[in-house]
PDB file of N, CA and C in Angstrom:
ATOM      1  N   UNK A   1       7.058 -12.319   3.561  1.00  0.00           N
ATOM      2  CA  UNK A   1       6.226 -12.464   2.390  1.00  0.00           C
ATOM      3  C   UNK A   1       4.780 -12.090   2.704  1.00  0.00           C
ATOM      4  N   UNK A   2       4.382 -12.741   3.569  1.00  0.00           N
ATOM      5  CA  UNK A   2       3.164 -12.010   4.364  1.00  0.00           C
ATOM      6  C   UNK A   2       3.042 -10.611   4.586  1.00  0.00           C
ATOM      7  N   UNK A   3       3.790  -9.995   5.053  1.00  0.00           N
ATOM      8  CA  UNK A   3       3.387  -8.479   4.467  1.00  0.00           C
ATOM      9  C   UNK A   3       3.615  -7.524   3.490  1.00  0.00           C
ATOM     10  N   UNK A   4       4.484  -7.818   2.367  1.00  0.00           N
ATOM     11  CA  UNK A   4       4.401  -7.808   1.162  1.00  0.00           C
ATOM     12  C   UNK A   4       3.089  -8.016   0.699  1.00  0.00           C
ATOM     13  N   UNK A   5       2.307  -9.421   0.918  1.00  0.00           N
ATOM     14  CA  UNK A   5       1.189  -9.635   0.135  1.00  0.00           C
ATOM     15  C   UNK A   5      -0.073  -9.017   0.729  1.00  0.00           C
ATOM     16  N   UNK A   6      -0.150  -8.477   2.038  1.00  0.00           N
ATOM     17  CA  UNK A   6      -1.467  -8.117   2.669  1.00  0.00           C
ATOM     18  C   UNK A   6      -1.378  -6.906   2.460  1.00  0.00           C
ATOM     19  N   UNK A   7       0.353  -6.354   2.473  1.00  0.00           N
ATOM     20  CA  UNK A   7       0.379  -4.754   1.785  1.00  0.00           C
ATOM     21  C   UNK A   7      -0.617  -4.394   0.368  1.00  0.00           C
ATOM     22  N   UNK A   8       0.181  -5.413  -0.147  1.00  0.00           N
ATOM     23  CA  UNK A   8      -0.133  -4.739  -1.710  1.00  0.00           C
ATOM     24  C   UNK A   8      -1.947  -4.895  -1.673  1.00  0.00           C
ATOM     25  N   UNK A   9      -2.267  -6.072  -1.161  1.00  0.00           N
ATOM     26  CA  UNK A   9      -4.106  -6.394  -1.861  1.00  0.00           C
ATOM     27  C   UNK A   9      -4.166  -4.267  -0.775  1.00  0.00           C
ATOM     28  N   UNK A  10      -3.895  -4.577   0.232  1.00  0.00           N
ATOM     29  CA  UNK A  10      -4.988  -3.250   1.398  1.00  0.00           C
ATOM     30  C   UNK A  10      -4.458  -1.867   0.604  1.00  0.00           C
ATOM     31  N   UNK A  11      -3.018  -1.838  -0.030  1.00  0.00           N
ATOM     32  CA  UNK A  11      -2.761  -0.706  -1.109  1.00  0.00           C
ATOM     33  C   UNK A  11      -3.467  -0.483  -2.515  1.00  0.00           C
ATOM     34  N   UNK A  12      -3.917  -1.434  -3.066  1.00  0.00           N
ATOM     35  CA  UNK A  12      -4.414  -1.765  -4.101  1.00  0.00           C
ATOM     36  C   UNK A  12      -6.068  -1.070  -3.713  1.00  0.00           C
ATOM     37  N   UNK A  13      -6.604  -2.005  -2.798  1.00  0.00           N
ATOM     38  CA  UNK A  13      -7.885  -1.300  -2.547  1.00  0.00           C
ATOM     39  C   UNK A  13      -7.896   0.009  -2.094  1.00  0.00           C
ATOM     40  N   UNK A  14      -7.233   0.228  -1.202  1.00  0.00           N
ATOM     41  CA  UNK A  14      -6.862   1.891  -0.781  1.00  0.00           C
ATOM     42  C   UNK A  14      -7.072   3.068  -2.661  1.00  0.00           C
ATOM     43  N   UNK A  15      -5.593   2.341  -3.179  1.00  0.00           N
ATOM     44  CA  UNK A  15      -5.862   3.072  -4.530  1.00  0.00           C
ATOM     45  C   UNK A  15      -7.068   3.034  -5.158  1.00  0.00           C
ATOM     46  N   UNK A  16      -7.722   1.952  -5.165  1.00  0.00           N
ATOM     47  CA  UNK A  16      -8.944   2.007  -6.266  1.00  0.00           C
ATOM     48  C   UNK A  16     -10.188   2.506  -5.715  1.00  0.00           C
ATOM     49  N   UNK A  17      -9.822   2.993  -4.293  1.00  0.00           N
ATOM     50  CA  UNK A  17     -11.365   4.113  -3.558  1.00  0.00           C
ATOM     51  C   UNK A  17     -10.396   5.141  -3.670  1.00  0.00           C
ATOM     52  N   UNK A  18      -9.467   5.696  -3.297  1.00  0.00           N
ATOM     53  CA  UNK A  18      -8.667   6.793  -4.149  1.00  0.00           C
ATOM     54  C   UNK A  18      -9.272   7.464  -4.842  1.00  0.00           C
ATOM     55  N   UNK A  19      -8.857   6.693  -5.717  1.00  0.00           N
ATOM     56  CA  UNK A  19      -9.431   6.820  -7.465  1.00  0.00           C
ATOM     57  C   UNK A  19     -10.356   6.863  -7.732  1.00  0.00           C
ATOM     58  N   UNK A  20     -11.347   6.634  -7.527  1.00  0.00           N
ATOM     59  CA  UNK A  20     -12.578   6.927  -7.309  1.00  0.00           C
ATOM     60  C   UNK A  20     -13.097   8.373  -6.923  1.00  0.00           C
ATOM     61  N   UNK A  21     -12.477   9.088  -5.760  1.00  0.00           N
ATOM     62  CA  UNK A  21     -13.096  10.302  -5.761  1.00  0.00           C
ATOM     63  C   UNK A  21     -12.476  11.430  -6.657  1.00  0.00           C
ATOM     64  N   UNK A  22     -11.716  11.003  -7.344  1.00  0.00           N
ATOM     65  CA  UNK A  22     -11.208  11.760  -8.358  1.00  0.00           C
ATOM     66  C   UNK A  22     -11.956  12.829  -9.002  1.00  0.00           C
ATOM     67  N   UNK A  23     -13.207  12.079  -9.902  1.00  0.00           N
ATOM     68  CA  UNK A  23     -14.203  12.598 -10.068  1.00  0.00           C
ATOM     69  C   UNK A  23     -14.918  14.015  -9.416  1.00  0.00           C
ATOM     70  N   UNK A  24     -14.544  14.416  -8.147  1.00  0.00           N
ATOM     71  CA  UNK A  24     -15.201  15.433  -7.486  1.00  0.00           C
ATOM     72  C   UNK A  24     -14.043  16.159  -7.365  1.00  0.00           C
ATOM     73  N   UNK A  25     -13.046  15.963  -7.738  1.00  0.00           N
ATOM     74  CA  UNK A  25     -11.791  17.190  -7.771  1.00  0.00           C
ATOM     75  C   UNK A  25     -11.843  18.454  -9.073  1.00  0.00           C
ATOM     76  N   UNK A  26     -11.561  19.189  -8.318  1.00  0.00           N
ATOM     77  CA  UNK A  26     -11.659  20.733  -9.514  1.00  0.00           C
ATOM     78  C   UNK A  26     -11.146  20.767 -10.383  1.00  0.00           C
ATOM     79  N   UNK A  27     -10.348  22.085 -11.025  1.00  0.00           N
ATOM     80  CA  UNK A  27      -9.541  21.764 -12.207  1.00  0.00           C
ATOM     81  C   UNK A  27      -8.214  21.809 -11.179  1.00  0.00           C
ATOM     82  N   UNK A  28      -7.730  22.049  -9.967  1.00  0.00           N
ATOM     83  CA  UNK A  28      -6.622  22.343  -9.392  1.00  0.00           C
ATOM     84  C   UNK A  28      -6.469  21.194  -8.706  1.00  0.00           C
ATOM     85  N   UNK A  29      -6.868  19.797  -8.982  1.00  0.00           N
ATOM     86  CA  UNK A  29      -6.755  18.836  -8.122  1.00  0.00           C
ATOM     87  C   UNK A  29      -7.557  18.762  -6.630  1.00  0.00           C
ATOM     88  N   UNK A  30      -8.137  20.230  -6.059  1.00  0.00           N
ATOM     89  CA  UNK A  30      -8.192  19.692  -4.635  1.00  0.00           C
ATOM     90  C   UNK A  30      -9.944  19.314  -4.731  1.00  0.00           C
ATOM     91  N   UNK A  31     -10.515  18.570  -3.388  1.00  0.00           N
ATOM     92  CA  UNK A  31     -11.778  18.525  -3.249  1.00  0.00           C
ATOM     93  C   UNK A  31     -12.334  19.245  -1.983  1.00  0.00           C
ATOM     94  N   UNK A  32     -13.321  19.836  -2.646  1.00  0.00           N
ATOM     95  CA  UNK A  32     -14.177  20.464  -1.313  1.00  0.00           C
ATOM     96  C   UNK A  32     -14.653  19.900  -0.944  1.00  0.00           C
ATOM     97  N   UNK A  33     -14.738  19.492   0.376  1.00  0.00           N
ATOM     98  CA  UNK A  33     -15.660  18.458   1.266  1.00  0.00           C
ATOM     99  C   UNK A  33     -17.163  18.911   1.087  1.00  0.00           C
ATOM    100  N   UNK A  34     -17.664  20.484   1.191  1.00  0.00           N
ATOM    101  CA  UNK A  34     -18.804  20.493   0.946  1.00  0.00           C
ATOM    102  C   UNK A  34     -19.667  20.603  -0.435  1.00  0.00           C
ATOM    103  N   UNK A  35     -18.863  20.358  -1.228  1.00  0.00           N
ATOM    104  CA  UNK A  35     -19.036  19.327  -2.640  1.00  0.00           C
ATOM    105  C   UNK A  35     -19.680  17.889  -2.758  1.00  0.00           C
ATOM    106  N   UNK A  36     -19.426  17.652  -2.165  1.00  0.00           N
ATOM    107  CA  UNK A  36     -19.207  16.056  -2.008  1.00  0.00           C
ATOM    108  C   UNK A  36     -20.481  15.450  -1.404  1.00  0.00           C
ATOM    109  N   UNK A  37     -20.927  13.933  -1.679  1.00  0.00           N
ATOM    110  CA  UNK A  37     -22.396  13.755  -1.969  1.00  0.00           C
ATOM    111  C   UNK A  37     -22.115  13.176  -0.380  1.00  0.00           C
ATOM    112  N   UNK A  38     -23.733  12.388   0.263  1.00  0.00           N
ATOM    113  CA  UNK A  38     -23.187  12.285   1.848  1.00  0.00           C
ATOM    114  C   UNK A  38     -22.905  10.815   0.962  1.00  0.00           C
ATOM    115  N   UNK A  39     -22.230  10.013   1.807  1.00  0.00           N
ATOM    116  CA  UNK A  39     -21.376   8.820   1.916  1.00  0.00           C
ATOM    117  C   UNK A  39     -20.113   8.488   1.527  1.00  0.00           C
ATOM    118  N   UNK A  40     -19.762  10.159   0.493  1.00  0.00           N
ATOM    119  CA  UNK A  40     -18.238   9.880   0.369  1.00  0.00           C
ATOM    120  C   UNK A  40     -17.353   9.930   1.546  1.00  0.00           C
ATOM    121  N   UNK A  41     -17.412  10.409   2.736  1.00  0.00           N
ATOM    122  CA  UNK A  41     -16.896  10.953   3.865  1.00  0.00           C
ATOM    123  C   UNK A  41     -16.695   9.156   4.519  1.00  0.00           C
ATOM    124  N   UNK A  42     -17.150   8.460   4.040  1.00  0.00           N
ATOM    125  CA  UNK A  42     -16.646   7.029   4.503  1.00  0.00           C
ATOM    126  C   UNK A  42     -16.152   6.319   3.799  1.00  0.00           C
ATOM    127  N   UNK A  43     -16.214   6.699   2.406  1.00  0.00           N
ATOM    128  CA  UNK A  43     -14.802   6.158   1.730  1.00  0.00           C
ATOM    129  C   UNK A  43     -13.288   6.801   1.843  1.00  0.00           C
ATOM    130  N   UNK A  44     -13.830   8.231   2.419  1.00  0.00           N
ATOM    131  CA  UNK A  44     -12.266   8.735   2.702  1.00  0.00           C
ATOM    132  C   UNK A  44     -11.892   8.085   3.815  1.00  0.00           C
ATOM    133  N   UNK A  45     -12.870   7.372   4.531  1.00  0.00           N
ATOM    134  CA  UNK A  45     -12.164   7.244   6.503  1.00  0.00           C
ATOM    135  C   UNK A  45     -11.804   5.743   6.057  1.00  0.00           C
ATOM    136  N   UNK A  46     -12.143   5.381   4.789  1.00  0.00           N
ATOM    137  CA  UNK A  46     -11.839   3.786   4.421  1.00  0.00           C
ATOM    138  C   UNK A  46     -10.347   3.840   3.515  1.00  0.00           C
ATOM    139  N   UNK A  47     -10.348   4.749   2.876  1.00  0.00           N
ATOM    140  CA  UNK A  47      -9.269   5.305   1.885  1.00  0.00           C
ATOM    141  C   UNK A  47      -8.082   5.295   3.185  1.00  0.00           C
ATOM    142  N   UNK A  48      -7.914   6.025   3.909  1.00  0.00           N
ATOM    143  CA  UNK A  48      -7.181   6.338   5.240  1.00  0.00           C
ATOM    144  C   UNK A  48      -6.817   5.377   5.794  1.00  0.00           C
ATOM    145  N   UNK A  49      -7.702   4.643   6.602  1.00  0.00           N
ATOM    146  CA  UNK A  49      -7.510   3.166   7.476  1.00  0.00           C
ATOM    147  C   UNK A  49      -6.902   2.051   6.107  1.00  0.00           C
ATOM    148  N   UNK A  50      -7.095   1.770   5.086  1.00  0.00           N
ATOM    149  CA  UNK A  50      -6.539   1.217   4.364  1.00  0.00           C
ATOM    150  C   UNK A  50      -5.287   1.365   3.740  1.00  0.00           C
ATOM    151  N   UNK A  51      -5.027   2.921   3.849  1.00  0.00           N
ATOM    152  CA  UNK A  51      -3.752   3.111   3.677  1.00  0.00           C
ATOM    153  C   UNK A  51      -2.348   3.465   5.148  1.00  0.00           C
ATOM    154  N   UNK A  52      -2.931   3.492   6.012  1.00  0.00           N
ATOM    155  CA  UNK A  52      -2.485   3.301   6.750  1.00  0.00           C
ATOM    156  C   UNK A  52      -2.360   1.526   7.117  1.00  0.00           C
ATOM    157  N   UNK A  53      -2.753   1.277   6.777  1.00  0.00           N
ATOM    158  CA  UNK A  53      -3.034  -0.617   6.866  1.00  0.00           C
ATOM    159  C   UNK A  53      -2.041  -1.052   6.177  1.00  0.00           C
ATOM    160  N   UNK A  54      -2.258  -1.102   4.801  1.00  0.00           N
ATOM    161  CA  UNK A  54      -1.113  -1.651   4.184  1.00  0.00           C
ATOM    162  C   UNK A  54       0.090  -1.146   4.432  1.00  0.00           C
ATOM    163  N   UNK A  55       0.549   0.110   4.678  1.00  0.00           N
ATOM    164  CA  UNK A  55       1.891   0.562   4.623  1.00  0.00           C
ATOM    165  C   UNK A  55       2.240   0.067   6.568  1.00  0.00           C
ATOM    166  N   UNK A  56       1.871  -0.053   7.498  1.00  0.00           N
ATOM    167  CA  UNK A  56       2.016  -0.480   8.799  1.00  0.00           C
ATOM    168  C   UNK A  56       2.284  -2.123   8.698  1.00  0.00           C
ATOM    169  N   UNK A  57       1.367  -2.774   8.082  1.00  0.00           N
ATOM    170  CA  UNK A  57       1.733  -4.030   8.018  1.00  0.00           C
ATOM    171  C   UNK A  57       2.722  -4.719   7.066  1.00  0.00           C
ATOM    172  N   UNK A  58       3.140  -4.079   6.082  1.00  0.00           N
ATOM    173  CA  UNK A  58       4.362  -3.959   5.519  1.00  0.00           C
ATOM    174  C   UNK A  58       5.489  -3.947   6.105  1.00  0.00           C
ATOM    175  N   UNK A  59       5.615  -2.688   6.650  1.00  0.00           N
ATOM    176  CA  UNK A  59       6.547  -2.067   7.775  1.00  0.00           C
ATOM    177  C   UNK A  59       6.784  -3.471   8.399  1.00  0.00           C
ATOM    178  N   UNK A  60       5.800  -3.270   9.788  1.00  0.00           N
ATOM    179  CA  UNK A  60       6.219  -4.046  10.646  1.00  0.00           C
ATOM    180  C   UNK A  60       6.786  -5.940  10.157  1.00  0.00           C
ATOM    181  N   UNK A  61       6.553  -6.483   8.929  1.00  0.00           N
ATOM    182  CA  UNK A  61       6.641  -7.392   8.510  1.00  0.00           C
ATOM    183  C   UNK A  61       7.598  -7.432   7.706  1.00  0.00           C
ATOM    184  N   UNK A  62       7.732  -6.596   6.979  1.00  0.00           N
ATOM    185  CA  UNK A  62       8.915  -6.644   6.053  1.00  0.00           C
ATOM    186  C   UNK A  62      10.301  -6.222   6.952  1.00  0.00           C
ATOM    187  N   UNK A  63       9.908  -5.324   8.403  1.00  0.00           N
ATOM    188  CA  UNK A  63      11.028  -5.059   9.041  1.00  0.00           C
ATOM    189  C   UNK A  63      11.662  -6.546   9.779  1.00  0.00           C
ATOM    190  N   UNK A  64      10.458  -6.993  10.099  1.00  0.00           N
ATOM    191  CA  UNK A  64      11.210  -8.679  11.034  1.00  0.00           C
ATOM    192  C   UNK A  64      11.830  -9.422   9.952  1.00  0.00           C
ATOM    193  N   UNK A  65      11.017  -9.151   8.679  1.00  0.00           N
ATOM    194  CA  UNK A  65      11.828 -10.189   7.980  1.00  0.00           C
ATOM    195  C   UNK A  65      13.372  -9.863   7.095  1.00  0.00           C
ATOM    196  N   UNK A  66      13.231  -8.482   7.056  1.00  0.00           N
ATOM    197  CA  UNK A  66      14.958  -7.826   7.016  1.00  0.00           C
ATOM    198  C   UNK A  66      15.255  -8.247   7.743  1.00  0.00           C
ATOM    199  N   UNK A  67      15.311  -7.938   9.352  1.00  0.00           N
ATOM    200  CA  UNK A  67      16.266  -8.483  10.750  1.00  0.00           C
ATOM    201  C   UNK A  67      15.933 -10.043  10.838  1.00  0.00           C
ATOM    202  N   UNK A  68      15.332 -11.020  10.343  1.00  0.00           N
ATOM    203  CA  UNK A  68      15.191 -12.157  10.477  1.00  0.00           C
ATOM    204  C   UNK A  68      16.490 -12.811  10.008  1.00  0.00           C
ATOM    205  N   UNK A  69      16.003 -12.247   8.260  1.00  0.00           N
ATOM    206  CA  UNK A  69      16.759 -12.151   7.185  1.00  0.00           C
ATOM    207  C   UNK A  69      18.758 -12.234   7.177  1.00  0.00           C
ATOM    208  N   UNK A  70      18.806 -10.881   8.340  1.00  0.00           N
ATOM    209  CA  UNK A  70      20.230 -10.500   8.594  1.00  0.00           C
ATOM    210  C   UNK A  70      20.820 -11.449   8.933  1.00  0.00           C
ATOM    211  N   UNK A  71      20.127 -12.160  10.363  1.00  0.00           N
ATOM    212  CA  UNK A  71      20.443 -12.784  11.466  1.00  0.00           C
ATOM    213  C   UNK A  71      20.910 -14.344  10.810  1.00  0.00           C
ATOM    214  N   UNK A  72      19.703 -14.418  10.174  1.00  0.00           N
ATOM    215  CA  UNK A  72      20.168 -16.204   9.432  1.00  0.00           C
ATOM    216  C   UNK A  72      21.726 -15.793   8.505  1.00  0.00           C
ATOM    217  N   UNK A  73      21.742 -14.859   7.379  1.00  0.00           N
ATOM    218  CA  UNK A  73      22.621 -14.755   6.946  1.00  0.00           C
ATOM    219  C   UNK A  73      24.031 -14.473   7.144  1.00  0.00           C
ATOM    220  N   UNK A  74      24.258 -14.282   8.163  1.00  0.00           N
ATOM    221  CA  UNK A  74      25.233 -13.968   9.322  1.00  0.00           C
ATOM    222  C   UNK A  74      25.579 -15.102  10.380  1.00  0.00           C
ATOM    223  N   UNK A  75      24.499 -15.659  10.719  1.00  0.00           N
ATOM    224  CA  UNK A  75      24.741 -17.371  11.738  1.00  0.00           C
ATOM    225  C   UNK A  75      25.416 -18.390  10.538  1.00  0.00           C
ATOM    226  N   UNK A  76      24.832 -18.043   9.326  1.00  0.00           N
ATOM    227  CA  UNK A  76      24.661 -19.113   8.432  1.00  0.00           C
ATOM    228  C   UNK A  76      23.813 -19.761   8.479  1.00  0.00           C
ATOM    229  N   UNK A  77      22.900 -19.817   8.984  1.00  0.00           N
ATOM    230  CA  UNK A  77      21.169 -20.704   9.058  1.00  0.00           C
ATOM    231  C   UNK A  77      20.373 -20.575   8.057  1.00  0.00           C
ATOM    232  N   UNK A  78      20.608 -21.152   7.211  1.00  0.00           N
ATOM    233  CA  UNK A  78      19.781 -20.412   5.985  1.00  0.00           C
ATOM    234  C   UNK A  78      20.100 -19.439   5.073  1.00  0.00           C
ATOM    235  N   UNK A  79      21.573 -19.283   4.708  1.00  0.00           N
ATOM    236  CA  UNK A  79      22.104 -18.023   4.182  1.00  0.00           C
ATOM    237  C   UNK A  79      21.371 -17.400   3.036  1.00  0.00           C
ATOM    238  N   UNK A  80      21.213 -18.774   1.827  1.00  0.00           N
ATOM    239  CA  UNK A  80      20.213 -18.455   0.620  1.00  0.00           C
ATOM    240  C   UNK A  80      18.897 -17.505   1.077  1.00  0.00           C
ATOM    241  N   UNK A  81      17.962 -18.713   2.207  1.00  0.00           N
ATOM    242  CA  UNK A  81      16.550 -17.691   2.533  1.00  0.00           C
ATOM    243  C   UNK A  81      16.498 -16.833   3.425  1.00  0.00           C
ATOM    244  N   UNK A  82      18.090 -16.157   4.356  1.00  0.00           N
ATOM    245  CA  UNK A  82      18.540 -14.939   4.588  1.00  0.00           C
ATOM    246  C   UNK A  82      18.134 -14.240   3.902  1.00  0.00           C
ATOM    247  N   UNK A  83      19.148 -14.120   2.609  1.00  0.00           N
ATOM    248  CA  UNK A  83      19.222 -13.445   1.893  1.00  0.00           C
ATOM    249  C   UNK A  83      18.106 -12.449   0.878  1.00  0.00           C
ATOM    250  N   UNK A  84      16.891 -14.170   0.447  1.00  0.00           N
ATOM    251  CA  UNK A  84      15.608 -13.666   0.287  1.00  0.00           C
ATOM    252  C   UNK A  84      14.961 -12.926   0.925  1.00  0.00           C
ATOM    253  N   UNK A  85      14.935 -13.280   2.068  1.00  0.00           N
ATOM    254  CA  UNK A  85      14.164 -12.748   3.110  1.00  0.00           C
ATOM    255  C   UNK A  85      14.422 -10.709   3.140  1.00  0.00           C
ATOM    256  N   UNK A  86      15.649 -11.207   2.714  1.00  0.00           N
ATOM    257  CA  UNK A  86      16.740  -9.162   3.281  1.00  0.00           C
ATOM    258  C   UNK A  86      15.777  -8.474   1.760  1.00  0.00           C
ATOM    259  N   UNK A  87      16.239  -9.648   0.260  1.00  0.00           N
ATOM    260  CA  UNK A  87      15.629  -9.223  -0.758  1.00  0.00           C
ATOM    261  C   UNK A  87      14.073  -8.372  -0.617  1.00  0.00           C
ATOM    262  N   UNK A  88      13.869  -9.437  -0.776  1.00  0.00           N
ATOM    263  CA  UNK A  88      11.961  -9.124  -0.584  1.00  0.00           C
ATOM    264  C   UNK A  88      11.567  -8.543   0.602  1.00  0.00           C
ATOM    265  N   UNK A  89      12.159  -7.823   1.792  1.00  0.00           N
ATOM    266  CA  UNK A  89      12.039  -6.903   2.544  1.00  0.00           C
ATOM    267  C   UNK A  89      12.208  -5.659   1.879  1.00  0.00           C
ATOM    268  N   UNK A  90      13.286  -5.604   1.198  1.00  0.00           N
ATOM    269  CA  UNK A  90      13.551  -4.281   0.635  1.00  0.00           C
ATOM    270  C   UNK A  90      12.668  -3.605  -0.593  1.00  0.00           C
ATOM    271  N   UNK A  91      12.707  -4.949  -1.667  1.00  0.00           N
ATOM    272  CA  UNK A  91      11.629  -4.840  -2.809  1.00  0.00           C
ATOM    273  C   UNK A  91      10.338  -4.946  -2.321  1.00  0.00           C
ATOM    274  N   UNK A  92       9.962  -5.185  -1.488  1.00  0.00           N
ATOM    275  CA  UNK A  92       8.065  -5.129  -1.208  1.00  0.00           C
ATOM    276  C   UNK A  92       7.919  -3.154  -0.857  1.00  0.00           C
ATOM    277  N   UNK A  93       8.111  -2.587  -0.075  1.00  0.00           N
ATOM    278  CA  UNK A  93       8.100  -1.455  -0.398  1.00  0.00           C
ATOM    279  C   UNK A  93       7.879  -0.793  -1.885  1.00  0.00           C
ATOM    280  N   UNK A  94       8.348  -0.980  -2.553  1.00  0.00           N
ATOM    281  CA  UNK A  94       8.389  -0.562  -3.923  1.00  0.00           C
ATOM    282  C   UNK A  94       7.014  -1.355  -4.441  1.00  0.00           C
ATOM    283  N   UNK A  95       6.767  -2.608  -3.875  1.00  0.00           N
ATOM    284  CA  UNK A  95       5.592  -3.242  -4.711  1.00  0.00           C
ATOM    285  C   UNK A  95       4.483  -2.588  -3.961  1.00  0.00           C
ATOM    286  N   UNK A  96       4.647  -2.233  -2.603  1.00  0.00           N
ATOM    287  CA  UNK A  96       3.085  -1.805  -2.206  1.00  0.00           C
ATOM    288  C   UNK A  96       3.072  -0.427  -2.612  1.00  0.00           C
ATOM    289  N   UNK A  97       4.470   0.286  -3.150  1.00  0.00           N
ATOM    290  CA  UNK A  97       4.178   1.660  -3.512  1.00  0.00           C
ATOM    291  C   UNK A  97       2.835   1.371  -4.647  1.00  0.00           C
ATOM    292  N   UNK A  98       3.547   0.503  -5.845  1.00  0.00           N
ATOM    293  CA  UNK A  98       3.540   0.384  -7.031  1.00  0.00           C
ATOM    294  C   UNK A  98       1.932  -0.236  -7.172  1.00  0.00           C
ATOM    295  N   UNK A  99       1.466  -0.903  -6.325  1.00  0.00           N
ATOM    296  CA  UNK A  99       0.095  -1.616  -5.984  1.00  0.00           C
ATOM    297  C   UNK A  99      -0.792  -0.221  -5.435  1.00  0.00           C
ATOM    298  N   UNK A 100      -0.389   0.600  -4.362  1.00  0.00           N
ATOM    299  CA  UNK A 100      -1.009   1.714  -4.482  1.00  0.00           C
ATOM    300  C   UNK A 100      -1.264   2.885  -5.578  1.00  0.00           C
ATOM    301  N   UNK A 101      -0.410   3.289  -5.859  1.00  0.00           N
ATOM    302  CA  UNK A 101      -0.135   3.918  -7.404  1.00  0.00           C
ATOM    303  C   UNK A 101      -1.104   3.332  -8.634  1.00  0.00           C
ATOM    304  N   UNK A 102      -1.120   1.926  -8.708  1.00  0.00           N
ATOM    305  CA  UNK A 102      -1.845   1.515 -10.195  1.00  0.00           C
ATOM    306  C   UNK A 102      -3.344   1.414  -9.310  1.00  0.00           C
ATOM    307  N   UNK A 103      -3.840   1.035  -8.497  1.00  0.00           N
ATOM    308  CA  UNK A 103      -4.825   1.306  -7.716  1.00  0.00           C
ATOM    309  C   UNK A 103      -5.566   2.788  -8.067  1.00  0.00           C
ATOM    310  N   UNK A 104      -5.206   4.110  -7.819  1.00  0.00           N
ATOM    311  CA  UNK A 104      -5.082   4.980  -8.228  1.00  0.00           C
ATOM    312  C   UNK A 104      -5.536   4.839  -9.609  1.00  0.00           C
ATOM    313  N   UNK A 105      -4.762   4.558 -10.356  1.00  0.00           N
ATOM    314  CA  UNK A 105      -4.644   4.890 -11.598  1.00  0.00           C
ATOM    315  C   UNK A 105      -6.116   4.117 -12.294  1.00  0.00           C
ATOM    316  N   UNK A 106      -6.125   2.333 -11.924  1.00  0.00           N
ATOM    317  CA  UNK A 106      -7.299   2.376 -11.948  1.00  0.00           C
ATOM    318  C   UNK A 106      -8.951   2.716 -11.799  1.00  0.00           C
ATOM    319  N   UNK A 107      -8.679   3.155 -10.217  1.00  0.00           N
ATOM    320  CA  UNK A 107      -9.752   3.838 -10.093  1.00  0.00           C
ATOM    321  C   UNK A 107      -9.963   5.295 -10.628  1.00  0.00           C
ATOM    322  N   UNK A 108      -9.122   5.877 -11.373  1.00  0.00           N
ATOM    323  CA  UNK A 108      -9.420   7.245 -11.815  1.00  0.00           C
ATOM    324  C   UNK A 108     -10.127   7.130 -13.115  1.00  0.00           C
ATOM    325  N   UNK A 109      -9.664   5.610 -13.954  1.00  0.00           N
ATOM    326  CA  UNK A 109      -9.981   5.374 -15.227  1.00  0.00           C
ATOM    327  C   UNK A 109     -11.832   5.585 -15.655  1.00  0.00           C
ATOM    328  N   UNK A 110     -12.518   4.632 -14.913  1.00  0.00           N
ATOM    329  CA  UNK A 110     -13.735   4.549 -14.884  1.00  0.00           C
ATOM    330  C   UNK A 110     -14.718   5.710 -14.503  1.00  0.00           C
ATOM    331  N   UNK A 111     -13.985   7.031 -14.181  1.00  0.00           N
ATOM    332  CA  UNK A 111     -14.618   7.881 -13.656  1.00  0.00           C
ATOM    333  C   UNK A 111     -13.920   9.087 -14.874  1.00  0.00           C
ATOM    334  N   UNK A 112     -13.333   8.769 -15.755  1.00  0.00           N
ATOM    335  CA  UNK A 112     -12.918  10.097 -16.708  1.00  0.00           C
ATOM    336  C   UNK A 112     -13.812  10.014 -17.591  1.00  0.00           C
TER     337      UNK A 112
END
């Protein structure tokens, strides 16, 4: 559950500096770096480390808690919060997609 939830907030912020440089993209989507005013070049290295953040700590958290997950449900130790555990390993992926994505979407809003 813990990395489910530290995913989504570090995806969420990731998206909404995203979204943000939107604004300096052409009509073809891409951005020229030498476009770009000085201090955006540290929201991209923040954009980056944040998205690499959430999706790593996801990973590695949502993976122990699949194999946590397996292990109880299989001993029988917990079969019910096995089972959760296998659940919400699998569905948090989809939520930190979905937390990155509306992130995005927010931050593009304020800048159209």
């Amino acid at each position: 559950m813990v990395g489910v939830v530290v995913g989504i907030v570090c995806a969420l912020i990731a998206g909404l500096q995203s979204g943000s440089l939107a604004q300096y993209a052409d009509a073809s989507g891409e951005i020229d770096p030498s476009t770009l005013p000085p201090g955006t070049e540290q929201t991209a290295i923040l954009i980056a480390v944040l998205s690499v953040t959430a999706f790593a700590v996801y990973g590695i958290f949502g993976l122990w808690g699949f194999i946590q997950g397996i292990v109880a449900a299989v001993k029988n130790r917990g079969r019910g919060w096995g089972i959760a555990a296998v659940v919400i390993a699998v569905l948090g992926g989809i939520a930190v997609i979905v937390a990155f994505v509306g992130g995005v979407g927010l931050g593009v809003a304020p800048s159209m």
